[in-house]
C-alpha atoms as a PDB file:
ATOM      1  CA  UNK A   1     -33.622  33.695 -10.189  1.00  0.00           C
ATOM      2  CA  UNK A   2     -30.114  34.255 -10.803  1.00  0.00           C
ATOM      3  CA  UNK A   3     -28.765  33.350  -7.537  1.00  0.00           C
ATOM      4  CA  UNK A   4     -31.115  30.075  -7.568  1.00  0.00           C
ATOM      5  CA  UNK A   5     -29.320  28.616 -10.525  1.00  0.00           C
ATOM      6  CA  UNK A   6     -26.068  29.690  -9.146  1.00  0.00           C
ATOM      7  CA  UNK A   7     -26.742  27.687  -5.858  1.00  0.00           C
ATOM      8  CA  UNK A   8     -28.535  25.081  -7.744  1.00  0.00           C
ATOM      9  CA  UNK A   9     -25.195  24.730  -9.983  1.00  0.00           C
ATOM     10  CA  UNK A  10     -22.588  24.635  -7.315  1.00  0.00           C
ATOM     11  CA  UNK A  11     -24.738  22.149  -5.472  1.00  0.00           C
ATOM     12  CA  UNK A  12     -24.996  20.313  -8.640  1.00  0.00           C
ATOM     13  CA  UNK A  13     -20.894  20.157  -9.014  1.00  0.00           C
ATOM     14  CA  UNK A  14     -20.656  18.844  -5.336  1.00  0.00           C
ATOM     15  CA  UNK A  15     -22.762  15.779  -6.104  1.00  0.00           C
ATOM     16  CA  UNK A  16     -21.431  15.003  -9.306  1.00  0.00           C
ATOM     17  CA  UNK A  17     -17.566  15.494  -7.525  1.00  0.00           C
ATOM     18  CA  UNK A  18     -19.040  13.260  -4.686  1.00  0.00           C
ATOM     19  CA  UNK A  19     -20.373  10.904  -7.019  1.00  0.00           C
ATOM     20  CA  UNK A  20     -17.694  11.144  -9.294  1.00  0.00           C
ATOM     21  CA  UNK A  21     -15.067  10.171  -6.508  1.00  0.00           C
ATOM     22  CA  UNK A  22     -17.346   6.963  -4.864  1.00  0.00           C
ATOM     23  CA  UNK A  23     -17.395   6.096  -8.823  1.00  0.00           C
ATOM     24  CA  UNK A  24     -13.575   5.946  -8.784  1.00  0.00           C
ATOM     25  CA  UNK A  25     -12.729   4.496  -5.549  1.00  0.00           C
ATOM     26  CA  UNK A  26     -15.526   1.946  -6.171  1.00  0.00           C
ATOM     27  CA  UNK A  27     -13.593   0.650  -9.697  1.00  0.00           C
ATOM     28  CA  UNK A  28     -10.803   0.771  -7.542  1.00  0.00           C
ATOM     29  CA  UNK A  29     -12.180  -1.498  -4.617  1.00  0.00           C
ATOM     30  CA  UNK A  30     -15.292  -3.154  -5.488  1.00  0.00           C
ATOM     31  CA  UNK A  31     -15.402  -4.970  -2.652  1.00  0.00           C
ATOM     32  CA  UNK A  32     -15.976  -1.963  -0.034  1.00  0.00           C
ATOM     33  CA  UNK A  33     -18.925   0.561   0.156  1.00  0.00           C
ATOM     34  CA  UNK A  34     -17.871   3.771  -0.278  1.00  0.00           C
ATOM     35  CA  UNK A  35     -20.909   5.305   0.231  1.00  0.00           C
ATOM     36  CA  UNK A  36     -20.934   4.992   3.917  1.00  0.00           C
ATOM     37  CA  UNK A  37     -21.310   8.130   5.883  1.00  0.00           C
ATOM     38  CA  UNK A  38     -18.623   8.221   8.892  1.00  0.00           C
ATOM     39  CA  UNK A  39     -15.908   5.381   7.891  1.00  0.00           C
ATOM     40  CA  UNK A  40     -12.451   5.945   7.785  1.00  0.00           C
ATOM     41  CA  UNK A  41     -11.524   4.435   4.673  1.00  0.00           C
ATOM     42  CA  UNK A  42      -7.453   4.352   5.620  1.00  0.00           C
ATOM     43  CA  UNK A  43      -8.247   2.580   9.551  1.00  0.00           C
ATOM     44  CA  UNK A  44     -10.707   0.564   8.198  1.00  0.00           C
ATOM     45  CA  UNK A  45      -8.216  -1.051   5.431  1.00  0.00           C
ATOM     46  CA  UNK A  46     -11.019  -0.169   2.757  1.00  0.00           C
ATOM     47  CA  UNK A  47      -7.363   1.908   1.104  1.00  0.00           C
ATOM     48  CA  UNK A  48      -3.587   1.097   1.749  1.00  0.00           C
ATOM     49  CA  UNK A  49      -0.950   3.656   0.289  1.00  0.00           C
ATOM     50  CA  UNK A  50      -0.946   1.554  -3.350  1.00  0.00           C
ATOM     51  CA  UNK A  51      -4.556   2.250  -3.516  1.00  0.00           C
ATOM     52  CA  UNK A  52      -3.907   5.693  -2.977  1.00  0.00           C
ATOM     53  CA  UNK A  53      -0.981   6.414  -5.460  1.00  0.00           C
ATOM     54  CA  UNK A  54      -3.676   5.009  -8.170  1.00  0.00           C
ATOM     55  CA  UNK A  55      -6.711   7.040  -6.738  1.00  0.00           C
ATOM     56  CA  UNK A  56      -4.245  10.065  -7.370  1.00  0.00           C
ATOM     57  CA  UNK A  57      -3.204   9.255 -10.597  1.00  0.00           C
ATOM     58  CA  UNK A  58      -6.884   8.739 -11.653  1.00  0.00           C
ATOM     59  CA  UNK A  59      -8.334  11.719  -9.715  1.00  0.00           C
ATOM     60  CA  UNK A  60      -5.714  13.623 -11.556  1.00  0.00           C
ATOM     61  CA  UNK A  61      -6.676  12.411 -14.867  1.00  0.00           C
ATOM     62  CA  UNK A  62     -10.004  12.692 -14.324  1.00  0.00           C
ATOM     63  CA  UNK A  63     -10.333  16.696 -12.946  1.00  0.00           C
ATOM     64  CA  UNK A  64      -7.188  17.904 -15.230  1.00  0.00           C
ATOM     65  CA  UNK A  65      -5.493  18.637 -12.023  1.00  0.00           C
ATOM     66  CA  UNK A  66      -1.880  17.553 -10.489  1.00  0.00           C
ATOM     67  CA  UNK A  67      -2.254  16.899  -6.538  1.00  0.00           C
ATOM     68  CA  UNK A  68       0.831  18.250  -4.697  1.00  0.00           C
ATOM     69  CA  UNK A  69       3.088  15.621  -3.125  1.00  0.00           C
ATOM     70  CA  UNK A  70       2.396  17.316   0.376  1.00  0.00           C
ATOM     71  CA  UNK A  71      -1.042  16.382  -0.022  1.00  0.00           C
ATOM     72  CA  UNK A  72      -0.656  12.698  -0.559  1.00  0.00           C
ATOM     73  CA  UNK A  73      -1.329  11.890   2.737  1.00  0.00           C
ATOM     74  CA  UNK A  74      -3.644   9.352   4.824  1.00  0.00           C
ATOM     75  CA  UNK A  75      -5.973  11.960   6.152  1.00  0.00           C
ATOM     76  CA  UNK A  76      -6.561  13.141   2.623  1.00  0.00           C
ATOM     77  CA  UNK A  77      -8.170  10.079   1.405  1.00  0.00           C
ATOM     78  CA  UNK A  78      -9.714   8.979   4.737  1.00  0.00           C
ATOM     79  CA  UNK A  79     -13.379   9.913   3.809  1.00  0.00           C
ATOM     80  CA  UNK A  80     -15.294  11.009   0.542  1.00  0.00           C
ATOM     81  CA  UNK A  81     -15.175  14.806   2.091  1.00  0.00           C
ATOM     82  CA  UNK A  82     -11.898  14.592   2.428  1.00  0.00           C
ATOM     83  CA  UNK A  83     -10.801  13.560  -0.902  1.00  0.00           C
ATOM     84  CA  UNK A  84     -13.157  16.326  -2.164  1.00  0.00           C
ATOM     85  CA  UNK A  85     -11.599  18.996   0.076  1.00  0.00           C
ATOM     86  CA  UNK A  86      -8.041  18.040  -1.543  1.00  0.00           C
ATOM     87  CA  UNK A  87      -9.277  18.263  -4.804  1.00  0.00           C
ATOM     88  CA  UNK A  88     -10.921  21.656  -4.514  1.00  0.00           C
ATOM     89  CA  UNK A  89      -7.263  22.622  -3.014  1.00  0.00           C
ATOM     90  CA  UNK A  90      -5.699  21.793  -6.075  1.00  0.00           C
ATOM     91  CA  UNK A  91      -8.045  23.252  -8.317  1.00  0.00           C
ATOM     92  CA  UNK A  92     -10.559  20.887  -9.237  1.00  0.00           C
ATOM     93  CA  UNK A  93     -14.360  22.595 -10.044  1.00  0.00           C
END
């Protein structure tokens, strides 16, 4: 039962995170649907490079993290997997 909760739990953590970051980017832009599977959010003009110097400051507030400056590029915020796999680098659970 023990390894049920345990994958239960971390599955748990991904949705909230996933949820967590279509929350944010949502206050951010209310006008776009982040929620759509397979849309480059940089190409598509959903987020310019202001957007994402707020999305880090907020991400950072919000997970107790500080993303490295290397990180803070386009392909990092170009889908919701991609902003979660730059969190996880910098230590967000």
């Amino acid at each position: 039962m023990k390894g049920y909760n345990e994958k239960l739990n971390i599955k748990n953590r991904k949705t909230n995170m996933r949820e967590q970051i279509i929350k944010i980017l949502t206050e951010l832009r209310p006008e776009f649907d982040f929620n759509q599977e397979g849309v480059d959010f940089i190409e598509e003009g959903m987020l310019d490079s202001f957007d994402m110097v707020n999305l880090v400051s907020e991400l950072d507030a919000t997970y107790g993290i500080s993303i490295d400056g290397v990180d803070i590029l386009p392909e990092n915020f170009a889908t919701v997997a991609a902003i979660e796999n730059l969190l996880k680098k910098n230590g967000a659970k």
